[in-house]
Protein backbone atom coordinates (compact mmCIF):
# COMPACT_ATOMS: atom_id res chain seq x y z
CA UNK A 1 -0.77 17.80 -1.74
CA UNK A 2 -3.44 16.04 -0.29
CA UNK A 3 -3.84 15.29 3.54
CA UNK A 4 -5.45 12.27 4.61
CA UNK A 5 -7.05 11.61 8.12
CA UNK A 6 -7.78 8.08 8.81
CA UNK A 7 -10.29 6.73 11.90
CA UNK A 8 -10.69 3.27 12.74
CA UNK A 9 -14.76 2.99 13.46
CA UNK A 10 -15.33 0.64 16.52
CA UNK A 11 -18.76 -1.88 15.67
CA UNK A 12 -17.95 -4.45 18.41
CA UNK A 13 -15.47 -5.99 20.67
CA UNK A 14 -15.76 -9.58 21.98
CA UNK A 15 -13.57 -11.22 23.90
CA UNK A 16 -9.70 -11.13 22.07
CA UNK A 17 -11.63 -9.57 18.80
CA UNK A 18 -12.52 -6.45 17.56
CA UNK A 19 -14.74 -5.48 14.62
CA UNK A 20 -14.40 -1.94 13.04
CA UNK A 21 -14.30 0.18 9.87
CA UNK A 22 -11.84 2.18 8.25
CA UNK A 23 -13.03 5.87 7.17
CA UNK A 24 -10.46 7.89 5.07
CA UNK A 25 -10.97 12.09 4.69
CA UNK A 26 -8.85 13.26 2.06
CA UNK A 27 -8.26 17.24 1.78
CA UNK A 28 -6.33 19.34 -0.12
CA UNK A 29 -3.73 21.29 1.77
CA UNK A 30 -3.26 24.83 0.20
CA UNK A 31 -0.09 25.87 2.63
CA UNK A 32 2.04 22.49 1.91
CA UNK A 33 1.04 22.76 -1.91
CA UNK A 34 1.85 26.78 -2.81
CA UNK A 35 2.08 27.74 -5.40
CA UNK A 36 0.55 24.80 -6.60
CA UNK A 37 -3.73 24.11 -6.86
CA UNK A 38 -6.15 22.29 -7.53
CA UNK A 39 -7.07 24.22 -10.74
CA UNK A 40 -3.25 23.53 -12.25
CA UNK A 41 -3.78 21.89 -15.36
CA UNK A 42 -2.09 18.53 -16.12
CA UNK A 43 -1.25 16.92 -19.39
CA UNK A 44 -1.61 13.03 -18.81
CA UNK A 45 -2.45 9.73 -20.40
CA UNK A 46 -6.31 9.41 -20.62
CA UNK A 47 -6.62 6.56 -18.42
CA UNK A 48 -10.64 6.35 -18.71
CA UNK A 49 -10.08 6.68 -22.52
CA UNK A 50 -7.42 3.29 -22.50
CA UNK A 51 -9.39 1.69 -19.43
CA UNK A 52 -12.71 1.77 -21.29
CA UNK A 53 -11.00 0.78 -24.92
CA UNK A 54 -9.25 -2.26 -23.57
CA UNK A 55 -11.99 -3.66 -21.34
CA UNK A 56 -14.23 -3.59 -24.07
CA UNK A 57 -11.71 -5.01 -26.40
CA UNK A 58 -11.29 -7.37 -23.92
CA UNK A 59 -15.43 -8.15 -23.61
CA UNK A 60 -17.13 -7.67 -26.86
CA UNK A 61 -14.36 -7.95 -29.77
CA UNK A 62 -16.45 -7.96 -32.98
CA UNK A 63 -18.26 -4.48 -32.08
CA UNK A 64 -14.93 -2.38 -32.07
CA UNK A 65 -15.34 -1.19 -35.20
CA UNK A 66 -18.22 0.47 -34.47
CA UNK A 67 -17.39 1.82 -31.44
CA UNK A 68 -15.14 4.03 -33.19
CA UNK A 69 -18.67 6.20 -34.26
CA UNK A 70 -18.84 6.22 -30.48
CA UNK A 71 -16.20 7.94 -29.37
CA UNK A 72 -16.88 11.23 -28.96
CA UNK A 73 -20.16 10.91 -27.65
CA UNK A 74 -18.58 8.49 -24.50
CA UNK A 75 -15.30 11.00 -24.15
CA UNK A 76 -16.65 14.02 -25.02
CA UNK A 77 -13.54 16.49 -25.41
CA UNK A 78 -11.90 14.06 -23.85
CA UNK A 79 -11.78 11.52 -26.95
CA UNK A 80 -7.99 11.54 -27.38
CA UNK A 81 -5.38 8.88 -25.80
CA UNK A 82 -4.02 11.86 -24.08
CA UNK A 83 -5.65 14.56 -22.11
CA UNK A 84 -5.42 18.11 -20.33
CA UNK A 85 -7.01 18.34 -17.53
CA UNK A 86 -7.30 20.12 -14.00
CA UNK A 87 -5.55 18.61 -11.14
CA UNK A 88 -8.68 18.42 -9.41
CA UNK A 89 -10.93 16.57 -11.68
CA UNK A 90 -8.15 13.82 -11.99
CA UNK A 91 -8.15 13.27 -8.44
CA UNK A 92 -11.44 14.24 -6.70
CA UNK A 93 -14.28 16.16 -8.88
CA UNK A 94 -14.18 13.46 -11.57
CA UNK A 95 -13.89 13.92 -15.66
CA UNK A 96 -17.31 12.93 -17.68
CA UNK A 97 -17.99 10.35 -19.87
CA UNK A 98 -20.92 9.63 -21.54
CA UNK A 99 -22.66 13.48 -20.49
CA UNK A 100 -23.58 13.69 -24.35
CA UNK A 101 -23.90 10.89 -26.26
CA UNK A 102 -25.94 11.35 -28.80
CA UNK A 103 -26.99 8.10 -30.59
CA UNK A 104 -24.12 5.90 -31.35
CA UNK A 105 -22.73 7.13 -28.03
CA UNK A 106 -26.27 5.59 -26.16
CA UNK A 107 -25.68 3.06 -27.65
CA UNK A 108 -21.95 2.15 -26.47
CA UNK A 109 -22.66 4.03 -23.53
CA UNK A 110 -25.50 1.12 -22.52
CA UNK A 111 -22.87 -1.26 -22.72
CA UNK A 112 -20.20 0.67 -20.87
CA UNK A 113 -22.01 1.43 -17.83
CA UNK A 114 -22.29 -2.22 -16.54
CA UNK A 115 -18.34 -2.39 -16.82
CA UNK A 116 -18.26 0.48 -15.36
CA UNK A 117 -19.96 -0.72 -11.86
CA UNK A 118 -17.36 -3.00 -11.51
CA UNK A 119 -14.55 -0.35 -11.29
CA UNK A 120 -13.74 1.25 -8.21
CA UNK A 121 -12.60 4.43 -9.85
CA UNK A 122 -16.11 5.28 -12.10
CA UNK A 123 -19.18 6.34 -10.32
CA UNK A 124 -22.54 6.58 -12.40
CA UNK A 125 -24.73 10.13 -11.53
CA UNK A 126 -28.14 11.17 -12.52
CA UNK A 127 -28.61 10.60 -15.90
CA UNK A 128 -26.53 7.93 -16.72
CA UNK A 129 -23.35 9.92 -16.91
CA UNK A 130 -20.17 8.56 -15.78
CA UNK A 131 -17.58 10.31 -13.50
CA UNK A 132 -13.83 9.03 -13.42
CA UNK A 133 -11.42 9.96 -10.70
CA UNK A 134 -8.46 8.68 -9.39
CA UNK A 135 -9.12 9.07 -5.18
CA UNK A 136 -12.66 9.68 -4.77
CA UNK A 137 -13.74 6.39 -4.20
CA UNK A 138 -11.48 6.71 -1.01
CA UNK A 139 -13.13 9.71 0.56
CA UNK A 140 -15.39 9.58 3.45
CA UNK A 141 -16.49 6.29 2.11
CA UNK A 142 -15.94 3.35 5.37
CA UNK A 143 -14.31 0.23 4.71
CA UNK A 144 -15.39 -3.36 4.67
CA UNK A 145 -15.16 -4.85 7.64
CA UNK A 146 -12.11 -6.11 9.83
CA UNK A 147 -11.64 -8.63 12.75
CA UNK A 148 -8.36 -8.23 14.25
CA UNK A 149 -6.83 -9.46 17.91
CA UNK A 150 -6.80 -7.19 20.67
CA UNK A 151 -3.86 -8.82 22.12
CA UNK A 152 -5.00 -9.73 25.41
CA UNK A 153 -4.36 -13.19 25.08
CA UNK A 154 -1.08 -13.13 23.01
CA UNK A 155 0.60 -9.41 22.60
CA UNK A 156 2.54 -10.89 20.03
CA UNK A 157 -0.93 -11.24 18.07
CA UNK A 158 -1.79 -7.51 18.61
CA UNK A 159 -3.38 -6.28 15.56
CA UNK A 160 -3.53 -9.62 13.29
CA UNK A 161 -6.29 -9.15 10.66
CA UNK A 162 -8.56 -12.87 11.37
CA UNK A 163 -11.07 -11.75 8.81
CA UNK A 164 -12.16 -8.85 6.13
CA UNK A 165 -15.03 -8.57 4.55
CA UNK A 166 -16.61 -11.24 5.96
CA UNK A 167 -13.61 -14.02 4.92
CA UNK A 168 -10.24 -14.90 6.41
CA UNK A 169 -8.94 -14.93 2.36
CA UNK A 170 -9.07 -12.86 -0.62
CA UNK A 171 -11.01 -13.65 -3.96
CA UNK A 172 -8.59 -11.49 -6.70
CA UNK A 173 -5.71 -13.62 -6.92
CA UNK A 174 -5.21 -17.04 -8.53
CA UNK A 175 -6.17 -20.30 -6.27
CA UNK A 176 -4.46 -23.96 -6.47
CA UNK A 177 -5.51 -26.70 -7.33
CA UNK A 178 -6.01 -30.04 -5.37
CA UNK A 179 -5.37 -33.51 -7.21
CA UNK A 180 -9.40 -33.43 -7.58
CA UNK A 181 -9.33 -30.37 -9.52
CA UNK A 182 -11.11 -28.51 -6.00
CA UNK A 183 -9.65 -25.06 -5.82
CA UNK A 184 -8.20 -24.33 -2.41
CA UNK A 185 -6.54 -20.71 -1.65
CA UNK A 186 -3.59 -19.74 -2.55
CA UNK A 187 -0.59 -18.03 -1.03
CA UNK A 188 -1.30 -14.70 -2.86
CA UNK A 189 -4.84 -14.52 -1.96
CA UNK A 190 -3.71 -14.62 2.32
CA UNK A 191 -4.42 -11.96 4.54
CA UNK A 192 -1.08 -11.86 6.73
CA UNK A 193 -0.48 -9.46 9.62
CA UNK A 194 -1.90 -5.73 10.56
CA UNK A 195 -3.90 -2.91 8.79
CA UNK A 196 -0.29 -1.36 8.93
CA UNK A 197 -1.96 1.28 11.64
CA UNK A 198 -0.40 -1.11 14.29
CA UNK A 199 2.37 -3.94 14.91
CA UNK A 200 2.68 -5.91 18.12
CA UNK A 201 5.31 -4.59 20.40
CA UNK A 202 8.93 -6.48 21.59
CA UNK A 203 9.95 -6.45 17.52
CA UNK A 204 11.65 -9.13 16.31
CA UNK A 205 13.96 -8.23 13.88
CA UNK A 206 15.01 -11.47 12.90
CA UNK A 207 11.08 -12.17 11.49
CA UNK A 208 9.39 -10.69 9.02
CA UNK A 209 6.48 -8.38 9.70
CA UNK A 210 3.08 -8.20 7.03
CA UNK A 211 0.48 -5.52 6.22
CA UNK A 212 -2.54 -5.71 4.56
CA UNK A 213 -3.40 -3.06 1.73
CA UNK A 214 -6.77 -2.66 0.59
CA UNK A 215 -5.50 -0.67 -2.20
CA UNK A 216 -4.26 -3.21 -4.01
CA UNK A 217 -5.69 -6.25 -2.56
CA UNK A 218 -2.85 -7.81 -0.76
CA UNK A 219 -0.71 -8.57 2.00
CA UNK A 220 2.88 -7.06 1.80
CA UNK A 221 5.90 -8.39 3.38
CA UNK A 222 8.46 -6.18 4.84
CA UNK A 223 11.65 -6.98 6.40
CA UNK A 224 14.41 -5.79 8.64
CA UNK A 225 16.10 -3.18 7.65
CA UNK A 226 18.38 -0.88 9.49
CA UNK A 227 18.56 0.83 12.68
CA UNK A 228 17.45 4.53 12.66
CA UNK A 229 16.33 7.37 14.85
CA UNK A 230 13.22 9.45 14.68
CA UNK A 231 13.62 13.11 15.59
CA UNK A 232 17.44 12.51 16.89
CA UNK A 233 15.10 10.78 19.56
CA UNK A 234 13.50 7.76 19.02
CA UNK A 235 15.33 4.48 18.48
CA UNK A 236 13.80 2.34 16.11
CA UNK A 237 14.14 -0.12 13.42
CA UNK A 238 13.01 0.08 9.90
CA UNK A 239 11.45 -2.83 8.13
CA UNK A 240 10.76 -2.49 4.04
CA UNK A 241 9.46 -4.06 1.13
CA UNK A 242 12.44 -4.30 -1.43
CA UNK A 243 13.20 -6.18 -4.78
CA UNK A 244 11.15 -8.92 -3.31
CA UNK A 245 7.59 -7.27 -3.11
CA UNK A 246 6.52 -7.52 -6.78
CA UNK A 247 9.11 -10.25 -8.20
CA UNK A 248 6.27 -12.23 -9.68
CA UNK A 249 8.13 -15.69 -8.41
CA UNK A 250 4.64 -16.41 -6.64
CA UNK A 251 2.31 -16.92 -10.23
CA UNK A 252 -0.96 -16.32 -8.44
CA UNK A 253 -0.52 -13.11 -8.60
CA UNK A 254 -0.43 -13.99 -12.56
CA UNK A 255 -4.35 -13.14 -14.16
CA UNK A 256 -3.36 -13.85 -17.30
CA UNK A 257 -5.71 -10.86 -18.60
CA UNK A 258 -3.68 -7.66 -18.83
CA UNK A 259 -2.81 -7.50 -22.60
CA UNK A 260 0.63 -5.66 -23.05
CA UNK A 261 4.24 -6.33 -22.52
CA UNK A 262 4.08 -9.93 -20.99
CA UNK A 263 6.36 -12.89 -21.28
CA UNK A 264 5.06 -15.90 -23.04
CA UNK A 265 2.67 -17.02 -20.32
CA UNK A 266 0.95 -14.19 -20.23
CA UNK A 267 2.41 -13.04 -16.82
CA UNK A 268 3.83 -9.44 -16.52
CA UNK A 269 7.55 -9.38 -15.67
CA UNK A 270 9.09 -8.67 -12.83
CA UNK A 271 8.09 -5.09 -10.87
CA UNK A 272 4.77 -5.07 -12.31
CA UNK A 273 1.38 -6.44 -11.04
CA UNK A 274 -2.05 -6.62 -12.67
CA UNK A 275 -4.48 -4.74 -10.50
CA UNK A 276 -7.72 -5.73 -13.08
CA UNK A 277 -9.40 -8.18 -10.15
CA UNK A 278 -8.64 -5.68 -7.13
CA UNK A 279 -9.88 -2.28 -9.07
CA UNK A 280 -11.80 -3.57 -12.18
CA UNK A 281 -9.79 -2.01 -14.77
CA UNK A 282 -6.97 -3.25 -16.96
CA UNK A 283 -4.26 -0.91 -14.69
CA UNK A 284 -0.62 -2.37 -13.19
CA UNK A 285 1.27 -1.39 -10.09
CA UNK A 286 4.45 -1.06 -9.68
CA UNK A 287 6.96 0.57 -7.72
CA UNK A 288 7.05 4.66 -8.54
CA UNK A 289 9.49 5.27 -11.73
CA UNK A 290 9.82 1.59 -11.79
CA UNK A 291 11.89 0.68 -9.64
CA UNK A 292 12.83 -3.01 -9.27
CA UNK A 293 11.33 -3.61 -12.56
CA UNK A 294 12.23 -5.62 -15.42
CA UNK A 295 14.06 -3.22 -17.97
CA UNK A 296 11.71 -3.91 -20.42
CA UNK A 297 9.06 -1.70 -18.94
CA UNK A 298 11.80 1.19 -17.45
CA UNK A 299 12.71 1.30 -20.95
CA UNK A 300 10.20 2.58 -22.43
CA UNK A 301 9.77 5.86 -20.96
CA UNK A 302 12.33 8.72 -21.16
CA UNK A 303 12.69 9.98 -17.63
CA UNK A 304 12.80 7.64 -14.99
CA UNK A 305 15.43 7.92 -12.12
CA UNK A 306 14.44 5.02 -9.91
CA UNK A 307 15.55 5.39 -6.22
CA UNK A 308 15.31 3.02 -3.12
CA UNK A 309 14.96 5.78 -0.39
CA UNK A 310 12.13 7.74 -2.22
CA UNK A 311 10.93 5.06 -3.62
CA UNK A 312 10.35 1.86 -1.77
CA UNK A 313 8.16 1.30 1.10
CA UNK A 314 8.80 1.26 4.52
CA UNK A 315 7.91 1.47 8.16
CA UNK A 316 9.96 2.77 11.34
CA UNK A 317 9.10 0.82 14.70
CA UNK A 318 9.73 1.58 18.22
CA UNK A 319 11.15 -1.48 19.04
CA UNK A 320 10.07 -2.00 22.49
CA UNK A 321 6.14 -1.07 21.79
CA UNK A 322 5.74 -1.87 18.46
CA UNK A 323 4.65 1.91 17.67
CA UNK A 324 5.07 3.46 14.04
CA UNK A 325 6.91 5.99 14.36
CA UNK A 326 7.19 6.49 10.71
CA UNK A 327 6.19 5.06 7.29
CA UNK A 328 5.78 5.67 3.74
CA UNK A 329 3.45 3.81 1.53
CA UNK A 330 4.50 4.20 -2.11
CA UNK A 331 2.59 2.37 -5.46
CA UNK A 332 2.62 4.14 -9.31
CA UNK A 333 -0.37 3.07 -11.62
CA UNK A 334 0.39 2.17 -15.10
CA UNK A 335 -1.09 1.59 -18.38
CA UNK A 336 -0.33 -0.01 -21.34
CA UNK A 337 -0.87 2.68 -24.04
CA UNK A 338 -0.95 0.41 -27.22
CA UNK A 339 -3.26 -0.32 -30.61
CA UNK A 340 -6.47 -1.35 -30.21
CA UNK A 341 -7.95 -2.64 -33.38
CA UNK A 342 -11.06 -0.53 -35.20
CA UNK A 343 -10.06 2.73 -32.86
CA UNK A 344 -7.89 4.57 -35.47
CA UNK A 345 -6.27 6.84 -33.14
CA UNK A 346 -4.59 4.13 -31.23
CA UNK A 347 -2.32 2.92 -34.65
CA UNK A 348 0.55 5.15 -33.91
CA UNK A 349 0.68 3.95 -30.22
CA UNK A 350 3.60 1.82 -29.46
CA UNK A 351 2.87 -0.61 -26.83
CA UNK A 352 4.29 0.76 -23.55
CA UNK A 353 3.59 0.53 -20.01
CA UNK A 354 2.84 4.00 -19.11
CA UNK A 355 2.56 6.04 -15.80
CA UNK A 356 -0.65 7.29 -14.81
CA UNK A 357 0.84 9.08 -11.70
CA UNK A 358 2.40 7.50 -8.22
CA UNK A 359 0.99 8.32 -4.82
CA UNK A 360 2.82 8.37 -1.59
CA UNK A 361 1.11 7.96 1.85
CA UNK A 362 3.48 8.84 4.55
CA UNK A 363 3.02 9.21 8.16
CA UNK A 364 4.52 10.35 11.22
CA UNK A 365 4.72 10.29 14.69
CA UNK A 366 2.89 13.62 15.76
CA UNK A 367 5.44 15.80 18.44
CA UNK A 368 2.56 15.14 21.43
CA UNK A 369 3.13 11.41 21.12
CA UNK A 370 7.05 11.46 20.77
CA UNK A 371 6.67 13.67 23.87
CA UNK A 372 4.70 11.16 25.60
CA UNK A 373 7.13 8.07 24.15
CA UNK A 374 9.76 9.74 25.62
CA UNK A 375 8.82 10.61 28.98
CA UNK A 376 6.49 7.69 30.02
CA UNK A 377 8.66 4.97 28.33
CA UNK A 378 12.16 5.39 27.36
CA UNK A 379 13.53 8.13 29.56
CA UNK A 380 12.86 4.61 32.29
CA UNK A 381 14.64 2.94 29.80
CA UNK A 382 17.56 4.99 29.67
CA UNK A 383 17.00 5.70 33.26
CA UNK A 384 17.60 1.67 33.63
CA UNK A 385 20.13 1.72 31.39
CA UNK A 386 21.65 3.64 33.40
CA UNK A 387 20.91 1.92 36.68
CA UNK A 388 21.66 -1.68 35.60
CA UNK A 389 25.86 -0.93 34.64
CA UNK A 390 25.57 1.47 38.19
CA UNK A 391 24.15 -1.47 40.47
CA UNK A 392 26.88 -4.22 38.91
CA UNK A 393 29.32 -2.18 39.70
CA UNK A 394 28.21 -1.49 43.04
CA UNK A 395 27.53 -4.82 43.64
CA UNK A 396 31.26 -6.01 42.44
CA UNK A 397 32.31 -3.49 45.07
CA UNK A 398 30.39 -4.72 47.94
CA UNK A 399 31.78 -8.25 46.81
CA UNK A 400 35.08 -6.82 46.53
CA UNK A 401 34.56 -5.09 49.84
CA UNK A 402 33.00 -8.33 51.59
CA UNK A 403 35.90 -10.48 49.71
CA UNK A 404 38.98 -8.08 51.77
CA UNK A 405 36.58 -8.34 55.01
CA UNK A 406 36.48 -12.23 55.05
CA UNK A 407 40.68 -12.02 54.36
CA UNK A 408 41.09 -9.77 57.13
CA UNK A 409 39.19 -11.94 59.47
CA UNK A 410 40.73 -15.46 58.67
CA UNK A 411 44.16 -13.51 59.10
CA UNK A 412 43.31 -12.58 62.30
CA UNK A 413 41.67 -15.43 63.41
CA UNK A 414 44.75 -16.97 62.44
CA UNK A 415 46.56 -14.74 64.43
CA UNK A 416 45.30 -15.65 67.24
CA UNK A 417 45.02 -18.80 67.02
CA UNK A 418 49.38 -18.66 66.35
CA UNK A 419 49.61 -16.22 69.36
């Protein structure tokens, strides 16, 4: 298990705006994970092996032949569509390619390493060698930047993202088209709503709330829920991304480049997304064990037991401040394991969509802050609570009382009046 401590790095604030940095530390946590380490040794698909194979499919065609010769000098021990490996090479430490190449291997290897640059999971050391690993590029390494509200003109815009990396839109999803043939962005390349961190408070249930993933290069849209408590506590109501997220009804999201199990425009079906413009290799997201997804891709692997409380994403709000109590971020990466032509140990592959491995961020309320929730905030709301039904019915009483008073008096005003 793998612990991960997030900081949001201040640059500037001006006015409404605020420019900062995200910094991720990732480390491994040897209490939560007993008997389990970092030295375990899992048997997985080769992702580097199919990642490398299909993008150069993909690029240069006519030289796959000969980039069978290559193969063991790029992958090393390695050079099989399937790999053992230790637990902490996949993730962190990285798995070589290219260390020996020898001279067919130099020769592919030249060609490799410019793909390679473009991939967020691939880092080139001394020497030329390459180094694949699933999180690394996430550790200690800051963010692009953000410009978000403050909230001090509108609460309600507390946290909005106005710009990231320099642009109030994204660049990896597919733009319209005007009537001039001028591209103009599209609804998949938006940046909606918070860096998830934060929501603006008074919650509106009734509206959907958005959060921006760098991950995967997108804005998700979550939606009321339920009502739950945190800690038999905290009040607060859960918004999350269901069958919606991932449908594929918005085409944009549609490269056109992943070459697999598609439908006959090319576009994956529904639960699956092409990640190749957000992490610069031919991998697809979807929900972990698929779920949501188009049989056609749960079908192919033996195993799957697809659930919407462990498997869906989510986020718990304290309704009156906006706070996150609670929330789970959940994605599985996939590849298609399949034939590529000239690499002869990829004939036997059928063509299936194939889990790398999911990963689940969660997050909750540490016990200082629920403390602190509770005592500055809604111990005066139950307090009022309270108060308001006390103070009605006090009030009806001194009516009631004031009512019988005013009778009294006009009957004996009457009185004497008579007398």
């Amino acid at each position: 298990m793998l612990v991960s401590y997030q900081e949001r790095i201040i640059e500037d604030v001006d006015g409404d705006k605020v420019k900062y940095r995200m910094k991720e530390y990732l480390e491994f946590d040897e209490e939560a994970s007993f008997p389990l380490t970092l030295d375990d040794e899992v048997t997985i698909v080769n992702v580097a092996y199919h990642g490398v194979l299909q993008t150069a499919e993909m690029k240069f065609p006519v030289l796959m032949a000969a980039m069978a010769l290559a193969m063991t000098g790029v992958f090393g021990a390695n050079n099989n569509p399937i790999m053992t490996t230790k637990v902490g090479a996949l993730l962190l430490d990285g798995i070589q390619l290219c260390a020996n190449p020898g001279l067919f291997g130099a020769i592919a290897c030249a060609q490799i390493r410019p793909l390679a640059a473009e991939v967020q999971n691939i880092e080139e050391q001394e020497g030329g060698i390459l180094e694949f690993s699933i999180l690394r590029y996430k550790h200690d390494t800051p963010s692009e930047l953000y410009v978000a509200s403050r909230g001090t003109e509108d609460v309600s815009d507390l946290g909005h993202i106005f710009s990231f990396n320099g642009s109030s839109y994204l660049s990896n999803w597919v733009n319209m088209k005007n009537d001039e043939g001028d591209e103009t962005p599209g609804v998949c390349n938006m940046i909606n709503g918070t860096d998830s961190g934060i929501f603006a408070p008074f919650v509106n249930r009734d509206k959907s709330i958005y959060a921006f993933n760098t991950d995967i290069c997108r804005s998700v849209e979550l939606r009321y829920q339920n009502e739950v408590v945190y800690q038999d506590t905290i009040p607060a109501a859960r918004f999350s991304a269901n069958s919606w997220f991932l449908d594929n009804h918005q085409e944009c999201f549609c490269l056109n480049t992943t070459e697999g199990i598609t439908r006959d425009n090319g576009c994956l079906y529904t639960g699956a997304m092409e990640m190749f413009t957000c992490v610069g290799a031919l991998m697809v997201m979807s929900y972990p064990h698929f779920l949501y997804a188009d049989s056609v891709y749960r079908n192919g692997v033996i195993g799957l037991v697809p659930n919407e409380e462990s498997h869906r994403l989510f986020v718990d709000l304290e309704p009156h401040t906006g706070t996150v109590v609670r929330g789970m971020k959940r994605a599985q990466f996939n590849i298609f394991m399949r034939r590529i032509d000239g690499i002869p140990d990829t004939y036997n592959l059928r063509t299936t969509l194939t889990p790398i491995l999911w990963i689940e961020e969660g997050m909750n309320l540490p016990d200082e802050y629920v403390e602190m929730l509770n005592d500055r905030l809604l111990s005066s709301l139950r307090l009022v609570d309270i108060l308001i039904p006390v103070a009605i019915a006090l009030s009806c009483l001194v009516l009631l009382v004031g009512v019988t008073i005013l009778i009294i008096a006009k009957r004996n005003t009457n009185k004497n009046k008579n007398g």
